[in-house]
C-alpha atoms as a PDB file:
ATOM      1  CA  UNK A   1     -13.993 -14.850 -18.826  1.00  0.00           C
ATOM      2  CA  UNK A   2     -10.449 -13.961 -20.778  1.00  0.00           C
ATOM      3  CA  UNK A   3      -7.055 -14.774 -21.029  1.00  0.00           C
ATOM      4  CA  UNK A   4      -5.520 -11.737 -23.333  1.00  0.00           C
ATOM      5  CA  UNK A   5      -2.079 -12.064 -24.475  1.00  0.00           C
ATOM      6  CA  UNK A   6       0.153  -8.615 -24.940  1.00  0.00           C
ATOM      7  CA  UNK A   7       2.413  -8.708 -27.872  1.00  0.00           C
ATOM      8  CA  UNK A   8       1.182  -9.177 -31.177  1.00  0.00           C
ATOM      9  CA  UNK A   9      -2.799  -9.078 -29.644  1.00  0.00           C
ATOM     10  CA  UNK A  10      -2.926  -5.718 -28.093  1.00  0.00           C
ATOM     11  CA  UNK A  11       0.511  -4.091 -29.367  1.00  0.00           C
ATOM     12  CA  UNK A  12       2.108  -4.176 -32.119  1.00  0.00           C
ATOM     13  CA  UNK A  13       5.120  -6.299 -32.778  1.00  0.00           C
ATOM     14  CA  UNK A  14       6.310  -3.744 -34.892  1.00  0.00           C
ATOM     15  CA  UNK A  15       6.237  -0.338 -33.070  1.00  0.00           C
ATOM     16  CA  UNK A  16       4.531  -1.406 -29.444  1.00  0.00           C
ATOM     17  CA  UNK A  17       1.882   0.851 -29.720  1.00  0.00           C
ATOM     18  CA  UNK A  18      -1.848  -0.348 -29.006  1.00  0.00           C
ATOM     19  CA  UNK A  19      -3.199  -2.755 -31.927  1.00  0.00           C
ATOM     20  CA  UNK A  20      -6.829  -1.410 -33.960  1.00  0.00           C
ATOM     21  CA  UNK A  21      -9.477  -2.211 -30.681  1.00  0.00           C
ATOM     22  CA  UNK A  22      -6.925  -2.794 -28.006  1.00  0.00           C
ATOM     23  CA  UNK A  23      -7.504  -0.124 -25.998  1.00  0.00           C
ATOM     24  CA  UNK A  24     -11.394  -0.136 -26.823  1.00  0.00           C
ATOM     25  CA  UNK A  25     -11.325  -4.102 -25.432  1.00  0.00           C
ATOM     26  CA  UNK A  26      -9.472  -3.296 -21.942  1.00  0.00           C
ATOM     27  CA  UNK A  27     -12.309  -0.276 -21.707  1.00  0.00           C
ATOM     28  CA  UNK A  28     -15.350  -2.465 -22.147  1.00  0.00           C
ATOM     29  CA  UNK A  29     -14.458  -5.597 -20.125  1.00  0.00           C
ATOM     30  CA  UNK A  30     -13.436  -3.176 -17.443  1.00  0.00           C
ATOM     31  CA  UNK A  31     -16.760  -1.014 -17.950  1.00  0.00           C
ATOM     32  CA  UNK A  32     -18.795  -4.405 -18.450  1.00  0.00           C
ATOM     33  CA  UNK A  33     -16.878  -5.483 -15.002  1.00  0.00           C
ATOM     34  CA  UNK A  34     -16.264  -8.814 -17.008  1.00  0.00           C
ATOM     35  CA  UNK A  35     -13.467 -10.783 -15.431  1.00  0.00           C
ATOM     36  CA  UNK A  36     -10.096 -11.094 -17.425  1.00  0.00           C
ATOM     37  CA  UNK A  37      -6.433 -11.313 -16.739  1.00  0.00           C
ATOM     38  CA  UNK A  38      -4.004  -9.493 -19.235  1.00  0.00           C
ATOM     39  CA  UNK A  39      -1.100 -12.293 -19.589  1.00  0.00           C
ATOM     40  CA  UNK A  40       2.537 -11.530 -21.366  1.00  0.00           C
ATOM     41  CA  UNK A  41       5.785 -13.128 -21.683  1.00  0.00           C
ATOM     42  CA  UNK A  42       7.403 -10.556 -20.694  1.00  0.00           C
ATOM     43  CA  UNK A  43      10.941 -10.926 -19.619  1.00  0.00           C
ATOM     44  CA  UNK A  44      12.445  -7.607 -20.122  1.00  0.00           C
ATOM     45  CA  UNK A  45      11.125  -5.359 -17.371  1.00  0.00           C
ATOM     46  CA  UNK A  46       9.925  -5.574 -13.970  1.00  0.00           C
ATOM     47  CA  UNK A  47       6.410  -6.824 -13.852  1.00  0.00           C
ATOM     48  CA  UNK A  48       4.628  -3.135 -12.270  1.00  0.00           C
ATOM     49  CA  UNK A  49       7.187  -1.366 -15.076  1.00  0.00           C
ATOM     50  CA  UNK A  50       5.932  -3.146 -17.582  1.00  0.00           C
ATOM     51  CA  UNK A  51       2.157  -3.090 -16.763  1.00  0.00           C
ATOM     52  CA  UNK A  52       2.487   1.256 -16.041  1.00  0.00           C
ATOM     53  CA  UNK A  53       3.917   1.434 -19.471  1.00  0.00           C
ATOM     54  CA  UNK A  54       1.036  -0.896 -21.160  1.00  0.00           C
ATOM     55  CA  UNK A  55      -1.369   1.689 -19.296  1.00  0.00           C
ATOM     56  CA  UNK A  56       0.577   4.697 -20.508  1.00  0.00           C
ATOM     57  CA  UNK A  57      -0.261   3.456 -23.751  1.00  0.00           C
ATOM     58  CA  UNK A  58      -3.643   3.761 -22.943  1.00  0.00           C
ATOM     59  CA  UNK A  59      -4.534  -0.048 -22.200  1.00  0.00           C
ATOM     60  CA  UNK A  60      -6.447   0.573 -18.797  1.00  0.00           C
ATOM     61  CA  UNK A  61      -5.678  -2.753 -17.309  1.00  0.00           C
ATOM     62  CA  UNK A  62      -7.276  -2.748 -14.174  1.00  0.00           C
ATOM     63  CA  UNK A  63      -5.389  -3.707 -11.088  1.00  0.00           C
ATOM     64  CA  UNK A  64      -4.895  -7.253 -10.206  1.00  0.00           C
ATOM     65  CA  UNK A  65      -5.288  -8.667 -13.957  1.00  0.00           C
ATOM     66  CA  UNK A  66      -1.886  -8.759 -15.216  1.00  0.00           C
ATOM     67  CA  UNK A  67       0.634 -11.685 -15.051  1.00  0.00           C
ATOM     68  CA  UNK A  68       3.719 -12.087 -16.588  1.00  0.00           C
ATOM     69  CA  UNK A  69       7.015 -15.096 -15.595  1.00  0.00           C
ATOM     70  CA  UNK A  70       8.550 -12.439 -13.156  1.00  0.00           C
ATOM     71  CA  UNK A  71       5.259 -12.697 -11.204  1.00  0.00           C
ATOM     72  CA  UNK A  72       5.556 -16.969 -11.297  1.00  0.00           C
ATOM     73  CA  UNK A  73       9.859 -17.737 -11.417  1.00  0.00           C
ATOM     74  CA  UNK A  74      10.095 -17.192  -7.655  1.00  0.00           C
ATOM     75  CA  UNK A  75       7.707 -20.892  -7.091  1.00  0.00           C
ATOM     76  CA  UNK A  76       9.726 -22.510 -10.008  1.00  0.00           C
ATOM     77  CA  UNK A  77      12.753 -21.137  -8.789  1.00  0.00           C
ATOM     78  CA  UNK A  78      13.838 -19.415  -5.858  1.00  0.00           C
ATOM     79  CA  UNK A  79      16.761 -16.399  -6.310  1.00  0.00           C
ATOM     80  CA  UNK A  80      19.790 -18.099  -6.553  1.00  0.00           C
ATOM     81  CA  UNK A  81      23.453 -18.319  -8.657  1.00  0.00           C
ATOM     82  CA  UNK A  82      21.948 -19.160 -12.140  1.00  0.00           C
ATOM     83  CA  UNK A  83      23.479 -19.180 -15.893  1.00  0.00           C
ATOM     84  CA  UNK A  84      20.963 -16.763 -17.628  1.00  0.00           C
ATOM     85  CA  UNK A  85      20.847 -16.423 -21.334  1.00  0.00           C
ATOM     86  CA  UNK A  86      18.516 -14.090 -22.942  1.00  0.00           C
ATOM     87  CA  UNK A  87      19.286  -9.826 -23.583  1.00  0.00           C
ATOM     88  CA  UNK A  88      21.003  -7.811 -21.367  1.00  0.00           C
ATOM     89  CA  UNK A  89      17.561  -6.180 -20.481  1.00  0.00           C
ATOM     90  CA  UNK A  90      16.664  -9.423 -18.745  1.00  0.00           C
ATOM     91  CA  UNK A  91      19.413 -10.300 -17.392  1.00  0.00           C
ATOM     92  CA  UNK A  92      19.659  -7.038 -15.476  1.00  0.00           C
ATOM     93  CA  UNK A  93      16.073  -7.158 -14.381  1.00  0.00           C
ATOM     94  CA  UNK A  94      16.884 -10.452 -13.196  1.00  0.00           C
ATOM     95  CA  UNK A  95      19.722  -9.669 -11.117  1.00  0.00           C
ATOM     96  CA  UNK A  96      17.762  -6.306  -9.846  1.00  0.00           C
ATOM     97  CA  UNK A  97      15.294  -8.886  -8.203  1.00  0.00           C
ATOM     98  CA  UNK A  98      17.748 -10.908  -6.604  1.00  0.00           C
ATOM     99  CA  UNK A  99      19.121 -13.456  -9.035  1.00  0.00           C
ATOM    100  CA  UNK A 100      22.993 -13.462  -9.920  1.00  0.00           C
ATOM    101  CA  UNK A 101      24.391 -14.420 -12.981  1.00  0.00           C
ATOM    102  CA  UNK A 102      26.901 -17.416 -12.343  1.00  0.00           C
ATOM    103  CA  UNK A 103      28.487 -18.886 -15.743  1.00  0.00           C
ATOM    104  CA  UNK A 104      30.721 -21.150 -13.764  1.00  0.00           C
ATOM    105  CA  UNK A 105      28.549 -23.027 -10.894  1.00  0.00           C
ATOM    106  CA  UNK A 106      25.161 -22.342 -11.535  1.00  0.00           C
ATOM    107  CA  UNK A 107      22.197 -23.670 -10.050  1.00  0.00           C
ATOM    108  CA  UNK A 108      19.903 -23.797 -13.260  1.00  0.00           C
ATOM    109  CA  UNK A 109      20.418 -22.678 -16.769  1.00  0.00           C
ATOM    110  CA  UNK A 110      17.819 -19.336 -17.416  1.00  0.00           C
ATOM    111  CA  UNK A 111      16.304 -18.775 -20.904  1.00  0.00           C
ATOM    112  CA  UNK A 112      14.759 -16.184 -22.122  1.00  0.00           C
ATOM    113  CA  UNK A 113      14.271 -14.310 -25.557  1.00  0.00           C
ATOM    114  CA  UNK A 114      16.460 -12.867 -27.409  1.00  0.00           C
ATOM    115  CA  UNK A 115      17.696 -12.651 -31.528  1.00  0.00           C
ATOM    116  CA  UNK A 116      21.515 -12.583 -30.997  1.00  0.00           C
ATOM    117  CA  UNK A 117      21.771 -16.301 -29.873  1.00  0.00           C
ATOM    118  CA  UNK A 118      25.200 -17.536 -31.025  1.00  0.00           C
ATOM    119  CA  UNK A 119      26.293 -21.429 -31.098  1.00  0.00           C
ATOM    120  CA  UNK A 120      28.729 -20.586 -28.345  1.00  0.00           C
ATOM    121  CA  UNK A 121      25.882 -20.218 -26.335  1.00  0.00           C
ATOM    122  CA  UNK A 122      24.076 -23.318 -27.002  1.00  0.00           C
ATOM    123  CA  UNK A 123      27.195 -25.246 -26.170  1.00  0.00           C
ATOM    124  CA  UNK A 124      27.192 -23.366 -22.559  1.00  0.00           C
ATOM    125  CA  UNK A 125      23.933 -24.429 -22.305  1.00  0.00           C
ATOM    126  CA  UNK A 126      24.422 -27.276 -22.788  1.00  0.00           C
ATOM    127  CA  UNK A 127      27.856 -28.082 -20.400  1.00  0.00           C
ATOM    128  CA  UNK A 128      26.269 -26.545 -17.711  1.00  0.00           C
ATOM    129  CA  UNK A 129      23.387 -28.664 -18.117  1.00  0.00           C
ATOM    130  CA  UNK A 130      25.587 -31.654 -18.516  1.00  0.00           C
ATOM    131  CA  UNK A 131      26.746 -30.543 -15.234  1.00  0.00           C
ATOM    132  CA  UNK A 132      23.857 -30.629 -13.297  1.00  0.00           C
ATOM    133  CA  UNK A 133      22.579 -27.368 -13.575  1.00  0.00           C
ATOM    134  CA  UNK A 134      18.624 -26.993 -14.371  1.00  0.00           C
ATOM    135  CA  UNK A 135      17.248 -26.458 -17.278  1.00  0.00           C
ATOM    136  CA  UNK A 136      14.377 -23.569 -17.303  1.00  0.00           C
ATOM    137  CA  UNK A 137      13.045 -21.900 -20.092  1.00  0.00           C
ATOM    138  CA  UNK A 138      11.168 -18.012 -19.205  1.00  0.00           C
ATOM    139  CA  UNK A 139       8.361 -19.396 -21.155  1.00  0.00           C
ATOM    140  CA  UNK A 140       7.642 -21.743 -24.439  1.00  0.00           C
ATOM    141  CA  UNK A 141       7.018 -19.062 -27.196  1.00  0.00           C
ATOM    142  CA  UNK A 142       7.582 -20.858 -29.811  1.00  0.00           C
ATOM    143  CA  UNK A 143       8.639 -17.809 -32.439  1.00  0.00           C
ATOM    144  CA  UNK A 144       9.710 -14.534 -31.756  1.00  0.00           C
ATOM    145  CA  UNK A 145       8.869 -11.836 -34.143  1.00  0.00           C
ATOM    146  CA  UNK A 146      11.123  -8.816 -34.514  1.00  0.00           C
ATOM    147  CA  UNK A 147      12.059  -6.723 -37.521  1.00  0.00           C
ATOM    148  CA  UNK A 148       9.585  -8.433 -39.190  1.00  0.00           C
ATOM    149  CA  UNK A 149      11.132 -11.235 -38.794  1.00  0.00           C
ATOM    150  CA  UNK A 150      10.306 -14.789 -37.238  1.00  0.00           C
ATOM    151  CA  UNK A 151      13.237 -15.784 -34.658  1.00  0.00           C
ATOM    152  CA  UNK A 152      13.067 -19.375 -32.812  1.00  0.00           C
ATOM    153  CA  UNK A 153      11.215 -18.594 -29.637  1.00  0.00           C
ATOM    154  CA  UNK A 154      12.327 -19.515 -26.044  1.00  0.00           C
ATOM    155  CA  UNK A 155      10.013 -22.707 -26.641  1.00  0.00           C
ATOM    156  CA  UNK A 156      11.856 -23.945 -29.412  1.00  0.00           C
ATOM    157  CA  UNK A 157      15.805 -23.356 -27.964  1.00  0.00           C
ATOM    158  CA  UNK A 158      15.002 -24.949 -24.941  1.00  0.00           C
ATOM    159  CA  UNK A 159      13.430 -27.987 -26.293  1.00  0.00           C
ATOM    160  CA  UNK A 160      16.670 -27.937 -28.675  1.00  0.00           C
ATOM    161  CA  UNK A 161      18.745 -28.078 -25.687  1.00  0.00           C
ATOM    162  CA  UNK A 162      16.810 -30.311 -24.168  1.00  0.00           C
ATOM    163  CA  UNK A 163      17.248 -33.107 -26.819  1.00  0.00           C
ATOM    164  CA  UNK A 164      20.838 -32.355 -26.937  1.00  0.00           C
ATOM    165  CA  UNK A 165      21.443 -32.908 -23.461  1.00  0.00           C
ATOM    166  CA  UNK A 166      18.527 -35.380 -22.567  1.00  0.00           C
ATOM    167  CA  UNK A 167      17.727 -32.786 -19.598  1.00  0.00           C
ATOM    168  CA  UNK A 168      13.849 -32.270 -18.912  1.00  0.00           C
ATOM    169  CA  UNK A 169      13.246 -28.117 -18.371  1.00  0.00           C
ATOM    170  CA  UNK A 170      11.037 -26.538 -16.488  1.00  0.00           C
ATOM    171  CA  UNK A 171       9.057 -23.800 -18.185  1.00  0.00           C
ATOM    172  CA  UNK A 172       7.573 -20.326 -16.167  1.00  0.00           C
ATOM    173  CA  UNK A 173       5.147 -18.734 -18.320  1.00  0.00           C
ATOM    174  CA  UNK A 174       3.089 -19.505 -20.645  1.00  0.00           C
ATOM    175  CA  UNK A 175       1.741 -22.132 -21.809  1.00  0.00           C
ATOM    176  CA  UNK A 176       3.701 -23.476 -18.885  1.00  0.00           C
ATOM    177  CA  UNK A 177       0.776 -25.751 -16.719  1.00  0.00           C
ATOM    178  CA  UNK A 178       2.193 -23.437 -13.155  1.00  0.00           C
ATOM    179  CA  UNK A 179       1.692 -20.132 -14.933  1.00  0.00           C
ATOM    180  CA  UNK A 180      -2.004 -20.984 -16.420  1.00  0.00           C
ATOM    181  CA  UNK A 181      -2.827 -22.178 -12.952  1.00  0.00           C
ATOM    182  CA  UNK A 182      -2.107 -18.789 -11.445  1.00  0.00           C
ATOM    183  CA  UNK A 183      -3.797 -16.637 -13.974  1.00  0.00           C
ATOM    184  CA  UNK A 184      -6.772 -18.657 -13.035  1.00  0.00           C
ATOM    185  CA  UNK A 185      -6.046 -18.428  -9.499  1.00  0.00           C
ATOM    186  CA  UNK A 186      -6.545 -14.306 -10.225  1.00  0.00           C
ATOM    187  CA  UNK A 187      -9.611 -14.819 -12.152  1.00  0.00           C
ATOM    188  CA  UNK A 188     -11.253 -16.462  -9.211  1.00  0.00           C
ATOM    189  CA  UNK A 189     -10.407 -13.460  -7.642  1.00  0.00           C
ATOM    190  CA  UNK A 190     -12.493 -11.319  -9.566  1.00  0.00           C
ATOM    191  CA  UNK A 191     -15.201 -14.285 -10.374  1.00  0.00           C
ATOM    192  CA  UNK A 192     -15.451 -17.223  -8.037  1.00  0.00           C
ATOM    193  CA  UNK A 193     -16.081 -20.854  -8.911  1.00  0.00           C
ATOM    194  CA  UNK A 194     -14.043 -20.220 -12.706  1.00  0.00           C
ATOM    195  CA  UNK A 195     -12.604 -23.090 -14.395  1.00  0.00           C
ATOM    196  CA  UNK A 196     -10.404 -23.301 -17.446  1.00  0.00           C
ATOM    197  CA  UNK A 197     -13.555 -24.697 -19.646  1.00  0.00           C
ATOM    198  CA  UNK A 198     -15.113 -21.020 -18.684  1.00  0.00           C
ATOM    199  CA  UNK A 199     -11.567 -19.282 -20.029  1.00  0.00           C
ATOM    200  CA  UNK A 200     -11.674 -17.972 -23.585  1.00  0.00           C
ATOM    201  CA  UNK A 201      -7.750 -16.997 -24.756  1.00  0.00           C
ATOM    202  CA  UNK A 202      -6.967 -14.406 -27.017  1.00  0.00           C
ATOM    203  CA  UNK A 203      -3.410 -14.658 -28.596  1.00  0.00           C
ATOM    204  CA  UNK A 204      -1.184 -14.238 -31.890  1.00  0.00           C
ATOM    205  CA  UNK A 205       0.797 -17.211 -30.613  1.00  0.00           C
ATOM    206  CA  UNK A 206      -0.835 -20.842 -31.544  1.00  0.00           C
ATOM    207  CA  UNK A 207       2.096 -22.746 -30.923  1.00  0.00           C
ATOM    208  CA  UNK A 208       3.311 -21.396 -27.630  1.00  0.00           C
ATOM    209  CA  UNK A 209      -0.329 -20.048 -26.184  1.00  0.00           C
ATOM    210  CA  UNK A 210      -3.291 -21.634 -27.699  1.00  0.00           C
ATOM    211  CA  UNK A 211      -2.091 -25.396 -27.633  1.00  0.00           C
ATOM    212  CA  UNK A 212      -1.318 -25.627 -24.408  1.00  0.00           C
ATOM    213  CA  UNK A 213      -4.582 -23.564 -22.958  1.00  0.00           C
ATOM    214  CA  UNK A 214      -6.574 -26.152 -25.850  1.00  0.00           C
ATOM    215  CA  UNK A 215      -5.021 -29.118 -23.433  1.00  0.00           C
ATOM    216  CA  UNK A 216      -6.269 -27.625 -20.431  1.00  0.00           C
ATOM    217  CA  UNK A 217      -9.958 -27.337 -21.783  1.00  0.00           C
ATOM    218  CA  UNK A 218      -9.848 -23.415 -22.724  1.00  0.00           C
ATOM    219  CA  UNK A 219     -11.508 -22.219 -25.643  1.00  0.00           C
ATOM    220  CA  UNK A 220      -9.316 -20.510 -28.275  1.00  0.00           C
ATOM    221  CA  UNK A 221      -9.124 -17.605 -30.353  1.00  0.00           C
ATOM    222  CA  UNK A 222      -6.176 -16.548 -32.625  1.00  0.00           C
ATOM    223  CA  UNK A 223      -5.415 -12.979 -33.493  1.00  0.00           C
ATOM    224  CA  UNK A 224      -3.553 -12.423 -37.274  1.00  0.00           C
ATOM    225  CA  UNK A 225      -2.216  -9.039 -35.980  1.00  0.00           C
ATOM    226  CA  UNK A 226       1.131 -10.695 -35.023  1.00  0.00           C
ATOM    227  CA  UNK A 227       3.053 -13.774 -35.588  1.00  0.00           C
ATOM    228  CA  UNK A 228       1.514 -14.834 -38.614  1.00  0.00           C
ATOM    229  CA  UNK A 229      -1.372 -13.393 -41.155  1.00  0.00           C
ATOM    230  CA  UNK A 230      -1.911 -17.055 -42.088  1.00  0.00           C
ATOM    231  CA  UNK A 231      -3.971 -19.651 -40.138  1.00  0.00           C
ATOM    232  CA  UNK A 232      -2.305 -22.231 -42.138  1.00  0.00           C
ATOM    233  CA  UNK A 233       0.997 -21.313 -40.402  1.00  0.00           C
ATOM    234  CA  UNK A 234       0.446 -20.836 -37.260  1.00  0.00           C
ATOM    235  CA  UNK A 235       1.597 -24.090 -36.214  1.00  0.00           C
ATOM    236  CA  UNK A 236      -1.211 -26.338 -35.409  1.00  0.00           C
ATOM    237  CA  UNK A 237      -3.740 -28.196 -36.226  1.00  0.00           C
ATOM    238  CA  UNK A 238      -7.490 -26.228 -37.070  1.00  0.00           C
ATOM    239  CA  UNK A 239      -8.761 -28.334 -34.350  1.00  0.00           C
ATOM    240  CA  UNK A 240      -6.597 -26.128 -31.903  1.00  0.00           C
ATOM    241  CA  UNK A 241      -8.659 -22.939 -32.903  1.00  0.00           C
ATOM    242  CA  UNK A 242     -11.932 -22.455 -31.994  1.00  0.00           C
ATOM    243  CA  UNK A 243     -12.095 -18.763 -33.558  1.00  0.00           C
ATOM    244  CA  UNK A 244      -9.795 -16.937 -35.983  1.00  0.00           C
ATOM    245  CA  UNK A 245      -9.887 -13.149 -36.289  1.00  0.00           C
ATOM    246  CA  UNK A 246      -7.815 -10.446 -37.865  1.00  0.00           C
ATOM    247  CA  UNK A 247      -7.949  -8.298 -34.492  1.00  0.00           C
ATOM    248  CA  UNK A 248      -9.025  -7.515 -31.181  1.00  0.00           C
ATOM    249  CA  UNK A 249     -11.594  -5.065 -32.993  1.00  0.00           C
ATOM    250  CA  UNK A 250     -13.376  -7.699 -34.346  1.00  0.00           C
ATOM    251  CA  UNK A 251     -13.465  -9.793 -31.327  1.00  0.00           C
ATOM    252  CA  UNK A 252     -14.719  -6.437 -29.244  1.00  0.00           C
ATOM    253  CA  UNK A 253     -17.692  -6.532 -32.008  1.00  0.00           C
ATOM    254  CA  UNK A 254     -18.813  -9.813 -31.909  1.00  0.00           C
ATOM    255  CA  UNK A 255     -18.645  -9.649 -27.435  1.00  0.00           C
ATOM    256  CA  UNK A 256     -20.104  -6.332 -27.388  1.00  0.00           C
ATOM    257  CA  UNK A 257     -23.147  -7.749 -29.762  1.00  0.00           C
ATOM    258  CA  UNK A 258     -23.666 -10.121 -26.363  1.00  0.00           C
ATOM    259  CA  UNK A 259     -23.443  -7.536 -23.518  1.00  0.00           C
END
């Protein structure tokens, strides 16, 4: 049973198309009828635009495996007036789906990713948090890699903001404890009786994927087609990582050598 991450695992970071074995993967699980659930942090498009344009790029993910925050916010937060900080993109989806961007009274401070973060928005996080608004990060990515570059992830502002203010946040997807649960709950779907010791997760992201699944009992495997080329700096410990490869393609080997 797998957890497969999107950005960095089966596209690139660098031009979004499919990484070496991406497409190949989705093809065999799906031939092999082997349960899996394709999860992103994806909080720039709707969740069904999102998942028709990873299967325009030829990653055949079947129906009813995919998850992303959009498919979780509404059970961490219902649509309401909320402060949302993150790229226009998002903020527009967000609104689209019923959500409406309030800088003055809002229920709960939004975060999501983006690489044009200024310190005047850090303080409006933090007065409207001061004011009573909730604190909720998209998801807990700890880095966020564009350009080629290494941005501080959603993860990483939040908890910032969080110190600053003494606020707790809630987080909605990964490695977020509600958005883990519902991924399994769609495993089940395909596979009965699954537990999170059964789950093996496939991500470039150590920090804001693998540590938290590690917690929950999953086994772990961390892709070097993304954030980092390193396993030295990915962020944790070697006792977080159960299996280290340079790509999906050699992952598809070593499972395909089983089936």
């Amino acid at each position: 049973m797998y957890f497969i991450d999107v950005q960095g695992t089966l596209i690139s970071d660098s031009d979004k198309n499919p990484i070496n074995g991406a497409c190949e993967l989705i093809r065999f699980l799906n031939l092999k009828d082997i349960p899996y659930v394709v999860i992103t942090n994806n909080t720039k498009k709707k969740s069904g635009d999102f998942l028709q344009e990873l299967r325009q790029k030829g990653l055949e993910i079947k129906d009813g495996a995919y998850l992303d925050p959009f498919c979780v916010l509404n059970s961490i937060l219902a649509p309401c007036n909320c402060a949302m900080f993150g790229a226009d993109e998002f903020k527009q989806t967000m609104q689209s789906i019923g959500y409406k961007q309030d800088l003055q009274n809002p229920k709960a401070v939004l975060i999501a990713s983006w690489d044009d973060f200024k310190f005047s928005d850090f303080a409006s996080m933090n007065e409207l948090v001061l004011n009573g608004a909730k604190l909720v990060a998209m998801h807990e990515t700890s880095t966020y890699k564009k350009n080629g570059r290494l941005y501080p992830g959603v993860g990483a502002i939040t908890n910032m903001i969080s110190y600053s203010t003494g606020a707790k946040f809630s987080s909605v997807g990964k490695p977020s404890d509600a958005f883990y649960a519902e991924t399994l709950n769609l495993i089940n779907k395909q596979s009965k009786g699954v537990k999170f010791k059964d789950i093996t997760i496939i991500s470039d992201d150590a920090k804001g994927d693998l540590e938290g699944a590690k917690k929950l009992g999953m086994k772990t495997a961390l892709v070097l087609s993304g954030k980092v080329s390193d396993p030295s700096k990915s962020g944790v410990g070697s006792e977080v990582l159960d299996q280290i490869y340079q790509d999906v393609s050699e992952f598809l080997k070593e499972i395909n050598a089983k089936y």
